[in-house]
N, C-alpha and C. Protein backbone atom coordinates (compact mmCIF):
# COMPACT_ATOMS: atom_id res chain seq x y z
N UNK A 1 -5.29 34.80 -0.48
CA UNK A 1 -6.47 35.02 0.35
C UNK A 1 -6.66 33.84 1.29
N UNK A 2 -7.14 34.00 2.50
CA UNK A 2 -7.39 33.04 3.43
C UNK A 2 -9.04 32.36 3.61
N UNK A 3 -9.61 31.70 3.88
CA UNK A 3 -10.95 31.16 4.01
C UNK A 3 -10.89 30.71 5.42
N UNK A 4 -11.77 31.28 6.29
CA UNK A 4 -12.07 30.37 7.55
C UNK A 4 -12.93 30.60 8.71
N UNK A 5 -13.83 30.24 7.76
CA UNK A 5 -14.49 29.38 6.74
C UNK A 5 -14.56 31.05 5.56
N UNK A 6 -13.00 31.20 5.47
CA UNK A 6 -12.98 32.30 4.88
C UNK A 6 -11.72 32.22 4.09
N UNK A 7 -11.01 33.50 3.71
CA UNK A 7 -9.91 33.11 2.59
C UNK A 7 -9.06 34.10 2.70
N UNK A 8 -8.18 33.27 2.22
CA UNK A 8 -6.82 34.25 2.83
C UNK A 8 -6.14 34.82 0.86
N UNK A 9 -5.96 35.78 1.02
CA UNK A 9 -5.74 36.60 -0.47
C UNK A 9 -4.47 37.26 -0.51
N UNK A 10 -3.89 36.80 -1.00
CA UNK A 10 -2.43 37.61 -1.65
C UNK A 10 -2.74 37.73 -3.41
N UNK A 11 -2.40 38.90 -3.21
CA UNK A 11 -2.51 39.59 -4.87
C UNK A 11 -1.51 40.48 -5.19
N UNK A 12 -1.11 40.82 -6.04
CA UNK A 12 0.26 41.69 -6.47
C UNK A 12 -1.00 43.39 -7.00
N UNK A 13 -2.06 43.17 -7.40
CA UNK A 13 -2.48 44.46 -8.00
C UNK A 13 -4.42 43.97 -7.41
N UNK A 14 -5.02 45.25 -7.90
CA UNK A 14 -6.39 45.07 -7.43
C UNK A 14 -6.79 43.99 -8.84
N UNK A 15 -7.85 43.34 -8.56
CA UNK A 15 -8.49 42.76 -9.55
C UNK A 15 -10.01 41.92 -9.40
N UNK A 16 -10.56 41.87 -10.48
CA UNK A 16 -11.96 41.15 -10.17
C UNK A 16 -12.15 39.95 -9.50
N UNK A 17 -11.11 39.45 -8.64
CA UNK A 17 -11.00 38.09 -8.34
C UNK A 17 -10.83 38.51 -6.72
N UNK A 18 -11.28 39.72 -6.33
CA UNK A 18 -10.46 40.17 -5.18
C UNK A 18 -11.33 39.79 -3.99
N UNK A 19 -11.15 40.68 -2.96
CA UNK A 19 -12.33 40.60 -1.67
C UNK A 19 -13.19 40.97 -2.29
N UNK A 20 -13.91 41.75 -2.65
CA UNK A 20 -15.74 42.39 -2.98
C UNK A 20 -15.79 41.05 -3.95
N UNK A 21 -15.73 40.38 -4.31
CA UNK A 21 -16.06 39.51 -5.53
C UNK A 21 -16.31 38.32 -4.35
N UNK A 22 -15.57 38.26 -3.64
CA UNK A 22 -15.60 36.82 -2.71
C UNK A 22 -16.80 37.15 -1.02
N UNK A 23 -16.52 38.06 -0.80
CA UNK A 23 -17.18 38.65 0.47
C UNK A 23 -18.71 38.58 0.24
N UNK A 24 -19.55 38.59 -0.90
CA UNK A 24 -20.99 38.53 -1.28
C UNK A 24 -21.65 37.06 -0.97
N UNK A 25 -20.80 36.19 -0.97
CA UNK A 25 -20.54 34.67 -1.18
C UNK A 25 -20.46 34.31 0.66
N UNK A 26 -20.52 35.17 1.58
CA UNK A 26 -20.25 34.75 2.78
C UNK A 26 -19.20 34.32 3.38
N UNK A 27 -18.02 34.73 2.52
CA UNK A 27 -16.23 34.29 2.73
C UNK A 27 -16.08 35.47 3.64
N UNK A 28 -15.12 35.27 4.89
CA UNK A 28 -14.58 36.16 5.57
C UNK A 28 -13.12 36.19 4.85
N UNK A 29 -12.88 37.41 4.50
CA UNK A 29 -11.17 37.49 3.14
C UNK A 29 -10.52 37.98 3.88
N UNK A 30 -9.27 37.89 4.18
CA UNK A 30 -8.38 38.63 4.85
C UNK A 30 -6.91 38.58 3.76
N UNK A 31 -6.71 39.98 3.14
CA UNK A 31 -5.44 40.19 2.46
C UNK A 31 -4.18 40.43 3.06
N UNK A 32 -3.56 39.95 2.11
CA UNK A 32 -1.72 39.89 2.62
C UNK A 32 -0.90 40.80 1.71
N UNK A 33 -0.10 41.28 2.01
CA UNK A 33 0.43 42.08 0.79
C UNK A 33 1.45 41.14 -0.23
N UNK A 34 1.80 39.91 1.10
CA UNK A 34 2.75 39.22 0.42
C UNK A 34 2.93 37.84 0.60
N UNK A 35 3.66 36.59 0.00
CA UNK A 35 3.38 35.32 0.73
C UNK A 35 3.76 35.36 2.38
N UNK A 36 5.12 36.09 2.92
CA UNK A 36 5.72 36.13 3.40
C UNK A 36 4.91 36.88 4.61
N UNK A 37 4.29 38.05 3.90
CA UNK A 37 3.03 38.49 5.31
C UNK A 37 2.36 37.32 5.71
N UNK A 38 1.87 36.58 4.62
CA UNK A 38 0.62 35.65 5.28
C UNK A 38 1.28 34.32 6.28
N UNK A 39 2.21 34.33 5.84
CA UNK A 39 3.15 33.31 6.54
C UNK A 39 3.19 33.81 8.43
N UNK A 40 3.52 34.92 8.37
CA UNK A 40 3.75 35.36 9.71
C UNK A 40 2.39 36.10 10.68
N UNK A 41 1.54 35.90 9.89
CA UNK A 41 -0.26 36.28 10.23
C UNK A 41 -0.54 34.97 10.36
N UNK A 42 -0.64 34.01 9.95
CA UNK A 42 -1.42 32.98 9.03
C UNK A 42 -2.10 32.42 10.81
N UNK A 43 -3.49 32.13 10.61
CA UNK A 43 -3.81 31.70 12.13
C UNK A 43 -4.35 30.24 11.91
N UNK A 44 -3.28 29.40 12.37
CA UNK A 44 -2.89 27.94 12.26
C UNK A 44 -3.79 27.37 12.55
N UNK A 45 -4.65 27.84 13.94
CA UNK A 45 -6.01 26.90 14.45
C UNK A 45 -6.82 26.90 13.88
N UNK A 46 -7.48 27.84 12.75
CA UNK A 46 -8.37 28.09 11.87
C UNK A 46 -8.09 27.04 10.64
N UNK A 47 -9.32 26.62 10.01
CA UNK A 47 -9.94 26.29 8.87
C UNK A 47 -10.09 26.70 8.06
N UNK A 48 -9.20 26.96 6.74
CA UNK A 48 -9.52 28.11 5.59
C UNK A 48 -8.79 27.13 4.42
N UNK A 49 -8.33 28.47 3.57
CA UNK A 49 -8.21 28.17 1.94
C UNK A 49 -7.02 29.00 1.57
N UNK A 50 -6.50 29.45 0.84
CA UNK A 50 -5.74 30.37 0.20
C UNK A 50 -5.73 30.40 -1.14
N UNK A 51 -5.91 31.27 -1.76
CA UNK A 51 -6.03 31.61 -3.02
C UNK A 51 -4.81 32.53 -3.27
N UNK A 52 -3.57 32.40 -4.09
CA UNK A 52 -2.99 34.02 -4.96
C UNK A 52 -2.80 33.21 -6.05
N UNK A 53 -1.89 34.17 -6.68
CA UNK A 53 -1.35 34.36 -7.76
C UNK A 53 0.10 33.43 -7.58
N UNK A 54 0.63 32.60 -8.87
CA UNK A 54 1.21 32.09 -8.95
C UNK A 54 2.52 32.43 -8.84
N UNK A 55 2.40 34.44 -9.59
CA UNK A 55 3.91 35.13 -9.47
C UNK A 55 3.63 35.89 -9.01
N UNK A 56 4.47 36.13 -7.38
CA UNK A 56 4.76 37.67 -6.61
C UNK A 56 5.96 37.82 -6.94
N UNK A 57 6.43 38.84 -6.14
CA UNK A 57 7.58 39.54 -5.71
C UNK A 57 7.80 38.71 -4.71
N UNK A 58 9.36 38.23 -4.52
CA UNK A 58 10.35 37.24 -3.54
C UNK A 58 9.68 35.93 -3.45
N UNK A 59 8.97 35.66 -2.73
CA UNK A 59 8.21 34.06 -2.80
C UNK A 59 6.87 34.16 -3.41
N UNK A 60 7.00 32.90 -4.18
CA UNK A 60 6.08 32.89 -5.52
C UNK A 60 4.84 31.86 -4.85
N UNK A 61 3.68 31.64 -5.49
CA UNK A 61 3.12 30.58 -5.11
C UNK A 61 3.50 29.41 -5.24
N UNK A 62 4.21 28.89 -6.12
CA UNK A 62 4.99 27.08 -5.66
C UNK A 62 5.77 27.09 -4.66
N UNK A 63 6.35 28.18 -4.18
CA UNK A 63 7.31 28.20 -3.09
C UNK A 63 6.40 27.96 -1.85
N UNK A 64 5.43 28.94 -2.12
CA UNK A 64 4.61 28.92 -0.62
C UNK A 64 4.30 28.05 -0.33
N UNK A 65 3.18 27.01 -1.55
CA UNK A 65 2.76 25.55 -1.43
C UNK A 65 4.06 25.00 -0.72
N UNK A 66 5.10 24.96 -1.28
CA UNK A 66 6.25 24.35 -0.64
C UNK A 66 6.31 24.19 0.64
N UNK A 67 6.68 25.62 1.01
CA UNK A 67 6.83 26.17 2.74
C UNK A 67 5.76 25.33 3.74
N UNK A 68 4.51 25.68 3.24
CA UNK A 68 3.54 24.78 3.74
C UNK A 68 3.34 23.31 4.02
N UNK A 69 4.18 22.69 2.87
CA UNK A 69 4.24 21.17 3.20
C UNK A 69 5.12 21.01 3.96
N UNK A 70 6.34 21.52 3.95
CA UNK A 70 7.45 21.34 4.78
C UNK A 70 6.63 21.78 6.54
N UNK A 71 5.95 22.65 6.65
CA UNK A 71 5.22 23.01 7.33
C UNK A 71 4.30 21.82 8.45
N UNK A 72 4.03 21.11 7.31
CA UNK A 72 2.96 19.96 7.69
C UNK A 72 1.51 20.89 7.97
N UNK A 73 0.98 21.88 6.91
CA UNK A 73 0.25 22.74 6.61
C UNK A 73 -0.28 22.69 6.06
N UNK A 74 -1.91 21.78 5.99
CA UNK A 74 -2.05 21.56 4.51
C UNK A 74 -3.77 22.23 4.38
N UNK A 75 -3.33 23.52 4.54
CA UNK A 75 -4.60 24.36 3.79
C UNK A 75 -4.58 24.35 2.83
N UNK A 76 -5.44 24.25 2.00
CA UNK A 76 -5.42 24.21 0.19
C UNK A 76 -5.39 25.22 0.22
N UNK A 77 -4.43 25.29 -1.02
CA UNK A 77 -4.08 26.34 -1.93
C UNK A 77 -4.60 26.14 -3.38
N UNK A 78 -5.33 27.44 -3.51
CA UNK A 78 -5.96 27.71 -5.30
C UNK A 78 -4.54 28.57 -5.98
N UNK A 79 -4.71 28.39 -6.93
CA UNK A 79 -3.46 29.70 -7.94
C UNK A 79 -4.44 30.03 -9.25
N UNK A 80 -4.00 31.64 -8.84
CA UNK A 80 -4.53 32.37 -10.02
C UNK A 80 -3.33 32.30 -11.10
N UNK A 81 -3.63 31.91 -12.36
CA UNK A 81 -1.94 31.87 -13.15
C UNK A 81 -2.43 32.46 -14.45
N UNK A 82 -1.06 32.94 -15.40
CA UNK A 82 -1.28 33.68 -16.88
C UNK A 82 -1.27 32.45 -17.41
N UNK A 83 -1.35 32.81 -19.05
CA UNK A 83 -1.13 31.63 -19.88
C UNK A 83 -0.05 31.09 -19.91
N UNK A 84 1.05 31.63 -19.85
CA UNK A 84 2.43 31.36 -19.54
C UNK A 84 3.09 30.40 -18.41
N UNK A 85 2.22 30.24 -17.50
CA UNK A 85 2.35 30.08 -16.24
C UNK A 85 1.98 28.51 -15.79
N UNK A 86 1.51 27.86 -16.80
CA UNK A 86 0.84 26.59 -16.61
C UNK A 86 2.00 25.52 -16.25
N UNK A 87 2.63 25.54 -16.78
CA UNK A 87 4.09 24.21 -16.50
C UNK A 87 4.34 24.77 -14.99
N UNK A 88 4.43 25.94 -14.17
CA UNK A 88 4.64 25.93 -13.05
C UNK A 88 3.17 26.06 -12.14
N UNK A 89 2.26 25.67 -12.67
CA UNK A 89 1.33 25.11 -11.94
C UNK A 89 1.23 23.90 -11.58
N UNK A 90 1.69 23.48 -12.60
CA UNK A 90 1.17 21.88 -12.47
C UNK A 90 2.31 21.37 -11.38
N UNK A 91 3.48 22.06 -11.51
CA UNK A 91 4.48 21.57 -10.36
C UNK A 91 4.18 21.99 -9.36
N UNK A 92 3.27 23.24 -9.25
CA UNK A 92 2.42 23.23 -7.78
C UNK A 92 1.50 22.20 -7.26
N UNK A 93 0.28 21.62 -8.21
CA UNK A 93 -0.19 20.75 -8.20
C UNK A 93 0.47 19.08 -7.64
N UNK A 94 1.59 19.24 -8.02
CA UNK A 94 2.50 17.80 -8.04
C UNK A 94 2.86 18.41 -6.51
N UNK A 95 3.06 19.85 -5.96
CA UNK A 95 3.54 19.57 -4.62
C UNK A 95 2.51 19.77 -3.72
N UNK A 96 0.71 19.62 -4.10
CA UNK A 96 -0.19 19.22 -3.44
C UNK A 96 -0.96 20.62 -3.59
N UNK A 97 -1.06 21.39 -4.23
CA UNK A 97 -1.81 22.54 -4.23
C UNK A 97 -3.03 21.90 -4.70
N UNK A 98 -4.47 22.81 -4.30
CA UNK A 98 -5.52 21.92 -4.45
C UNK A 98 -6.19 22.21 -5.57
N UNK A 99 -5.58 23.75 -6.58
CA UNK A 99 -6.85 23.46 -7.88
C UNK A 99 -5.89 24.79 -8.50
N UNK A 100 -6.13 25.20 -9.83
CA UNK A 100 -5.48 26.23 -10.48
C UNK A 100 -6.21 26.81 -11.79
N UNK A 101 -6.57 27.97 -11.86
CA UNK A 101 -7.47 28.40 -12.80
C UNK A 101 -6.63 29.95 -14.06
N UNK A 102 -6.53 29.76 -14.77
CA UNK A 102 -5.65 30.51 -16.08
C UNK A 102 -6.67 31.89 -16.00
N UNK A 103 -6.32 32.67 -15.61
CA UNK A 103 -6.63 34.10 -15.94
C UNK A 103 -7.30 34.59 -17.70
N UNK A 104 -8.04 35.08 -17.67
CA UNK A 104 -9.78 35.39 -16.93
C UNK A 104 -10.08 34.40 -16.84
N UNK A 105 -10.87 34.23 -15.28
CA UNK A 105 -11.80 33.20 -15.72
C UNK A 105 -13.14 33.77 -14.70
N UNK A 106 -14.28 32.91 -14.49
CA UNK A 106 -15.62 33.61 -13.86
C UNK A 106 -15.19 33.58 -12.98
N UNK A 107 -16.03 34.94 -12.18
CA UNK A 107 -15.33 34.53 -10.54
C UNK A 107 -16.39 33.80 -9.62
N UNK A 108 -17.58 32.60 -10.30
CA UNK A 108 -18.38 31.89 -9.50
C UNK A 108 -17.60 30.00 -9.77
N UNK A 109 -16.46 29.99 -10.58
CA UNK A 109 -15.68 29.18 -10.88
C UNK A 109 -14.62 28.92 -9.79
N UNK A 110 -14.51 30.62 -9.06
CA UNK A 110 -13.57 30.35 -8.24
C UNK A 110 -13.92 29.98 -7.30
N UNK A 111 -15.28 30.55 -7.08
CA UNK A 111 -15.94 30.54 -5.33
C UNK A 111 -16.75 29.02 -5.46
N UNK A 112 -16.66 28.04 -6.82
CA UNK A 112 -17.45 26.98 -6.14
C UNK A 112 -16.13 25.96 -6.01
N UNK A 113 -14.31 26.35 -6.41
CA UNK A 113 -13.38 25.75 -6.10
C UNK A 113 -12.89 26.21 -4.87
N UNK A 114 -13.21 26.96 -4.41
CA UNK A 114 -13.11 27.63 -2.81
C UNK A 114 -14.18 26.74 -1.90
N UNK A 115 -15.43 26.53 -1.87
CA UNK A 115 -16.02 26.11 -1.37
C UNK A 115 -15.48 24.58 -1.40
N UNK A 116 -15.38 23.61 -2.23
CA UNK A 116 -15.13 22.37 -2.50
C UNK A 116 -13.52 22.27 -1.73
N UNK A 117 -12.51 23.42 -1.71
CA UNK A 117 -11.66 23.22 -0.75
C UNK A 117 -12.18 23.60 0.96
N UNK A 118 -12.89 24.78 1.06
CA UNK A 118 -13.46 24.30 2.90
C UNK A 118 -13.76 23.15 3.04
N UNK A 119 -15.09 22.13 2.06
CA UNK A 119 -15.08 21.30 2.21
C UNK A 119 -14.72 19.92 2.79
N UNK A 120 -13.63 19.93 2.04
CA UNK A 120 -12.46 19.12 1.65
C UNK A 120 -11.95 18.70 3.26
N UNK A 121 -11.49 20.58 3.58
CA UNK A 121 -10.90 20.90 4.61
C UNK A 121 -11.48 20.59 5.84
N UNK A 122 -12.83 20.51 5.97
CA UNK A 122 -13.81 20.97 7.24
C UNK A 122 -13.93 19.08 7.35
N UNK A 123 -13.64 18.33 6.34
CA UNK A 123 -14.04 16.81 6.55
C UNK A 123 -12.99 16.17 6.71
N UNK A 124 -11.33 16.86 6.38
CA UNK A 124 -10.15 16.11 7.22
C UNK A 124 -9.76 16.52 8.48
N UNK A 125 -10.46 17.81 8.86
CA UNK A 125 -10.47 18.15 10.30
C UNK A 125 -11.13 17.10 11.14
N UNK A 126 -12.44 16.78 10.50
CA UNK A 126 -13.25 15.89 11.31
C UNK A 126 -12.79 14.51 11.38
N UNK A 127 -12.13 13.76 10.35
CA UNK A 127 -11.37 12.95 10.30
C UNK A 127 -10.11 12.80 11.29
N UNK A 128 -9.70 13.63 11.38
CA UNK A 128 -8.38 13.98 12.56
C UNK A 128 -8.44 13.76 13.71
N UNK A 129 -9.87 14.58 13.95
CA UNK A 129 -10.27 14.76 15.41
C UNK A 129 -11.18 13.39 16.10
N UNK A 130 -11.64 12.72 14.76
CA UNK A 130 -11.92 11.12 15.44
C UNK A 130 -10.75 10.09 14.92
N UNK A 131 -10.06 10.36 14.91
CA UNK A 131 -8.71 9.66 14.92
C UNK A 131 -7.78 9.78 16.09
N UNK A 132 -8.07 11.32 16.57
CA UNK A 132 -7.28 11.15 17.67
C UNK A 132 -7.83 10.90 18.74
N UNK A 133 -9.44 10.61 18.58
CA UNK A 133 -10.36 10.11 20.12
C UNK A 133 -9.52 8.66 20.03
N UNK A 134 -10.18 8.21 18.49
CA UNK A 134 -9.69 6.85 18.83
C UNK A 134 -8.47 6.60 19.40
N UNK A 135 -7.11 7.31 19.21
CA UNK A 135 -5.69 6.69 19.56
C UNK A 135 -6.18 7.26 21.10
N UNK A 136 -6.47 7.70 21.59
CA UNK A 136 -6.79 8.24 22.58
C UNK A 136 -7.78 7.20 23.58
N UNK A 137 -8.69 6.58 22.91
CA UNK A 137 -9.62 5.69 23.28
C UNK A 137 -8.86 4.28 23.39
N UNK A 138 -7.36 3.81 22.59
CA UNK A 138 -6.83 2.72 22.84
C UNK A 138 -5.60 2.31 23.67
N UNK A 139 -5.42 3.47 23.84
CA UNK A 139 -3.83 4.07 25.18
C UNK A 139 -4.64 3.64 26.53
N UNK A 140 -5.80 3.39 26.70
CA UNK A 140 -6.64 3.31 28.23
C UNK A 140 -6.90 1.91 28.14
N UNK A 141 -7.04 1.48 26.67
CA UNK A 141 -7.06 -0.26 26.87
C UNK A 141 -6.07 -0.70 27.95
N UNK A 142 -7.12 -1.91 28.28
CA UNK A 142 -6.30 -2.78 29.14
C UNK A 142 -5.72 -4.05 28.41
N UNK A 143 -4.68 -4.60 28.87
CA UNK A 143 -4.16 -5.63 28.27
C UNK A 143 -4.97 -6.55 27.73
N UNK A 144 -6.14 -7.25 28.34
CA UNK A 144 -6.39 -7.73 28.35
C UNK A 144 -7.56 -7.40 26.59
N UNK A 145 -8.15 -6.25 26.94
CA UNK A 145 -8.84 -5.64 25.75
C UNK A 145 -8.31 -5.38 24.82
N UNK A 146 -7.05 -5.16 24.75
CA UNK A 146 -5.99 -5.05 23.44
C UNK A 146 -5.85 -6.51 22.83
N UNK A 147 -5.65 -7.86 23.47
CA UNK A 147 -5.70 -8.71 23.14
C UNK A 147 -6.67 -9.38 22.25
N UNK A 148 -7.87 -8.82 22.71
CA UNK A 148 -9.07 -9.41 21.90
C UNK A 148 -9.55 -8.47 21.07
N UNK A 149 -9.25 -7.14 20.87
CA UNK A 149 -9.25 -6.35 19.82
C UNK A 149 -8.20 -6.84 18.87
N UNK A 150 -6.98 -7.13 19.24
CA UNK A 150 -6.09 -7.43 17.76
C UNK A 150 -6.67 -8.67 17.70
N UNK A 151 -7.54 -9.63 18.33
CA UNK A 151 -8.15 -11.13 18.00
C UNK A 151 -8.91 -10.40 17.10
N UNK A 152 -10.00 -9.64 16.99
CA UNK A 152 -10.94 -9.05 15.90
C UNK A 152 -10.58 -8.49 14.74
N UNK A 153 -9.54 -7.72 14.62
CA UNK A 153 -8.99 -6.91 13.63
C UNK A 153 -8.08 -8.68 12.86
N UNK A 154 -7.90 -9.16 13.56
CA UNK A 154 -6.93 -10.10 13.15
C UNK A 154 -8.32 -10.84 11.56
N UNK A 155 -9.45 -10.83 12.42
CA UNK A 155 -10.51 -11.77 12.03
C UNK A 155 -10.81 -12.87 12.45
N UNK A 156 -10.54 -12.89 13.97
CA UNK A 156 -10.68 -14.12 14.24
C UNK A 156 -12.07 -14.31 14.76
N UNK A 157 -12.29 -15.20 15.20
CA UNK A 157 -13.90 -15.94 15.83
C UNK A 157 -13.63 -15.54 17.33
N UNK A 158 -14.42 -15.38 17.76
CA UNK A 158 -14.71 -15.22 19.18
C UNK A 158 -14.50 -16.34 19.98
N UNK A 159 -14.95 -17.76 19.82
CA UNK A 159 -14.20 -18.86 19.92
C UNK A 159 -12.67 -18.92 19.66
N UNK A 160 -12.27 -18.81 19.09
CA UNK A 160 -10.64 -18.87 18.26
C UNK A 160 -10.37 -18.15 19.55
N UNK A 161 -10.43 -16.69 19.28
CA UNK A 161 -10.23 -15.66 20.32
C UNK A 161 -9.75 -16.16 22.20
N UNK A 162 -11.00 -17.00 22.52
CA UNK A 162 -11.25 -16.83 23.44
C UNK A 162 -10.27 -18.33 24.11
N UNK A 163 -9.82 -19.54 23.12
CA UNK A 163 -9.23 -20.85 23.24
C UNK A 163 -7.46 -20.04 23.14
N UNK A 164 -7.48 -18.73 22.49
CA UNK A 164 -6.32 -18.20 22.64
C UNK A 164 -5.63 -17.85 23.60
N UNK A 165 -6.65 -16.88 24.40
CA UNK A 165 -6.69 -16.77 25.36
C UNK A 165 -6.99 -17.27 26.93
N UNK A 166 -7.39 -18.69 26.84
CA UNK A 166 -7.71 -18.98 27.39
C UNK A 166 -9.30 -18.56 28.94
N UNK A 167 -9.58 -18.30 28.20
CA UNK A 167 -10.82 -17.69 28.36
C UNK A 167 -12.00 -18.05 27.51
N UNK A 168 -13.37 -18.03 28.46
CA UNK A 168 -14.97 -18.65 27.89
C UNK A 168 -15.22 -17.59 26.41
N UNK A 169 -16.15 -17.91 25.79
CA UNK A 169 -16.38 -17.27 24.86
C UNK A 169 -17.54 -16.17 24.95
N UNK A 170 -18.19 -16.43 26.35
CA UNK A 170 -19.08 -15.24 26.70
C UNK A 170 -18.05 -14.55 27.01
N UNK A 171 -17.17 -14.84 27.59
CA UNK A 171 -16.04 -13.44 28.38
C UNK A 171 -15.41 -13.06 26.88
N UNK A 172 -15.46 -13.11 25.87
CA UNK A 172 -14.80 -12.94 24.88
C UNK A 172 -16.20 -11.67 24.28
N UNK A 173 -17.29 -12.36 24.24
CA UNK A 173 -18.10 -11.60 23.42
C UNK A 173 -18.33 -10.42 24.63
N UNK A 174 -18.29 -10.01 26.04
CA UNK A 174 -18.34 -9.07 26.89
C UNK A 174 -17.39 -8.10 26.56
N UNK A 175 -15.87 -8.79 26.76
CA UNK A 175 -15.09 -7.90 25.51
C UNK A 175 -15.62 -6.95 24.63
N UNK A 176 -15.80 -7.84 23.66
CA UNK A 176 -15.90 -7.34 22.50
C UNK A 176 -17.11 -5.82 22.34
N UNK A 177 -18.45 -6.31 23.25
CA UNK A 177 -19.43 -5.33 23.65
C UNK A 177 -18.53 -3.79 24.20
N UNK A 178 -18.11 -4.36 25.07
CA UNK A 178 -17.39 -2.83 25.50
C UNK A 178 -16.49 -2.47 25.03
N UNK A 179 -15.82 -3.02 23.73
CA UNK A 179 -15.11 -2.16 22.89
C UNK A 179 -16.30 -1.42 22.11
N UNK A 180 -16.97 -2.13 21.68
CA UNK A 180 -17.41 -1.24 21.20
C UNK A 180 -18.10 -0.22 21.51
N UNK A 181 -18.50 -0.21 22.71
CA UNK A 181 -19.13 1.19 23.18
C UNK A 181 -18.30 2.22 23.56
N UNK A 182 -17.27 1.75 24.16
CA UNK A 182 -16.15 2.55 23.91
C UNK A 182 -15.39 3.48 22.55
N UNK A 183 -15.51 2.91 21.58
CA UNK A 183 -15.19 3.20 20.31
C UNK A 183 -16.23 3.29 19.47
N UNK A 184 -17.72 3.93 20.26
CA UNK A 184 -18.77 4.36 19.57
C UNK A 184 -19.24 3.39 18.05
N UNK A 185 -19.11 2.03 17.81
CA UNK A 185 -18.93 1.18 16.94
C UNK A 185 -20.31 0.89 16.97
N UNK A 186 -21.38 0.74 16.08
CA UNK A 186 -22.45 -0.10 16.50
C UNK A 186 -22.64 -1.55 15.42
N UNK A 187 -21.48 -2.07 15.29
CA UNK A 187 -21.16 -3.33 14.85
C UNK A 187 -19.93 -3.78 14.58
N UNK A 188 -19.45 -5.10 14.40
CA UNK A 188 -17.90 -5.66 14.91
C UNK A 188 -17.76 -4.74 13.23
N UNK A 189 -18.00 -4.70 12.30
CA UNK A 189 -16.93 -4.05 11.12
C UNK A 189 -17.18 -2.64 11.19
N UNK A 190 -17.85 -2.22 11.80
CA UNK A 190 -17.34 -0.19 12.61
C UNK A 190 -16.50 -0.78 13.49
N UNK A 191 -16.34 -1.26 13.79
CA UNK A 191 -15.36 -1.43 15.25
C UNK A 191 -13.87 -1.71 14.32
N UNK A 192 -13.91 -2.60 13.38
CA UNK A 192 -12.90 -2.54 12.51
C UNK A 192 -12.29 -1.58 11.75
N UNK A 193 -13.11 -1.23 11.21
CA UNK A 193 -12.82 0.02 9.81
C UNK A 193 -12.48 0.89 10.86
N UNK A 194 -12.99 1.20 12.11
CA UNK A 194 -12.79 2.47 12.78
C UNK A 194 -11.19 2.29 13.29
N UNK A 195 -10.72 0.65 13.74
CA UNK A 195 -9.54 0.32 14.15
C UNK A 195 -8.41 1.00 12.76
N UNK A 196 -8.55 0.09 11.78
CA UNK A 196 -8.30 -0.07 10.69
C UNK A 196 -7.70 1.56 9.71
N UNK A 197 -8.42 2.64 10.27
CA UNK A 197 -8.59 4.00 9.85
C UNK A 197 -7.75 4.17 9.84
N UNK A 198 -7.11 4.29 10.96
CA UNK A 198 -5.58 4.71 11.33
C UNK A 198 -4.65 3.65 11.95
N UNK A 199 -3.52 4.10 10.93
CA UNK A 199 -2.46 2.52 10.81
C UNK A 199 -1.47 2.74 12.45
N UNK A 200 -1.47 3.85 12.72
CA UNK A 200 -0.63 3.91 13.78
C UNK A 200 -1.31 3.33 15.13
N UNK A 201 -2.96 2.83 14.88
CA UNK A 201 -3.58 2.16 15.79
C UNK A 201 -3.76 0.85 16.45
N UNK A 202 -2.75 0.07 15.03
CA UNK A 202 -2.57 -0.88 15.05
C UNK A 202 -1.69 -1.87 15.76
């Protein structure tokens, strides 16, 4: 099953875990007959979840988790599994699947591990998308502002900074002001941690 902010459902047979069980809950469900359908449906720009079953027919759920990482795809995946089925969960788990629940279980168990994956999901989107302002916000630096940003991240003093550069230490702290308004910072350690976030910024 898919989530977005709904859920994407592959199931081998009908069951209480299905769409009508999830759709009351405000999930938009969209079923697959197979991993392999949802693979070639699956709508990439969207925000969701996936929920099946651990064993289909041809590709199983560890495979799919698989496909997906190789993918660089990382919608969580829930698995519905038998009792039997647990040692190949957990190797789903080990290849990043996000939660796994043993048949019967409630179906408000599933929908509050569905929710905790949009979650999850809806706050590394947002994470992403101010990660890529920022790399985006430091490609327009000027030389000169790159200099005294790695002086800050470094930890240096604004003095230090500025005898480095040869430059006053008001022209150092002017700097420093319009980085940060630039990089929406409203103090030198947001201005850090925000640098700091992402290593490829460095």
């Amino acid at each position: 099953m898919i989530a977005i902010p709904n859920c994407h459902l592959r199931r081998d047979r009908p069951q209480p875990h299905g769409p009508r069980a999830l759709q009351p809950a405000g999930l938009a469900v969209q079923v697959h007959e197979s991993a392999v359908a949802f693979l070639n449906a699956r709508p990439r720009a969207q925000a969701g979840c996936i929920v099946t079953d651990i064993r289909m027919p041809g590709m199983d759920g560890l495979e799919l988790r698989r496909k997906l990482l190789a993918d660089h795809d990382d919608t969580p995946v829930i698995l519905m599994i038998g009792h039997a089925d647990v040692a190949l969960a957990v190797e789903a788990m080990k290849a990043g699947a996000f939660n796994f629940f043993e048949k019967p279980f409630d179906n408000e168990i599933l929908l509050e591990a569905i929710r905790a994956a949009l979650t999850r999901r809806s706050g590394e989107r947002a994470r992403s998308q101010r990660s890529a302002e920022v790399r985006r916000c430091l490609e327009f630096l000027s030389e000169r502002e790159r200099q005294v940003l790695d002086g800050l991240v470094a930890g240096k003093s604004n003095k230090t900074i500025a005898y480095d550069l040869s430059l006053s230490p008001r022209m150092i702290e002017g700097y420093r002001a319009g980085l940060m308004t630039r990089l929406d910072a409203d103090s030198l350690s947001t201005l850090i941690r925000t640098v700091l976030a992402d290593p490829s910024a460095i």
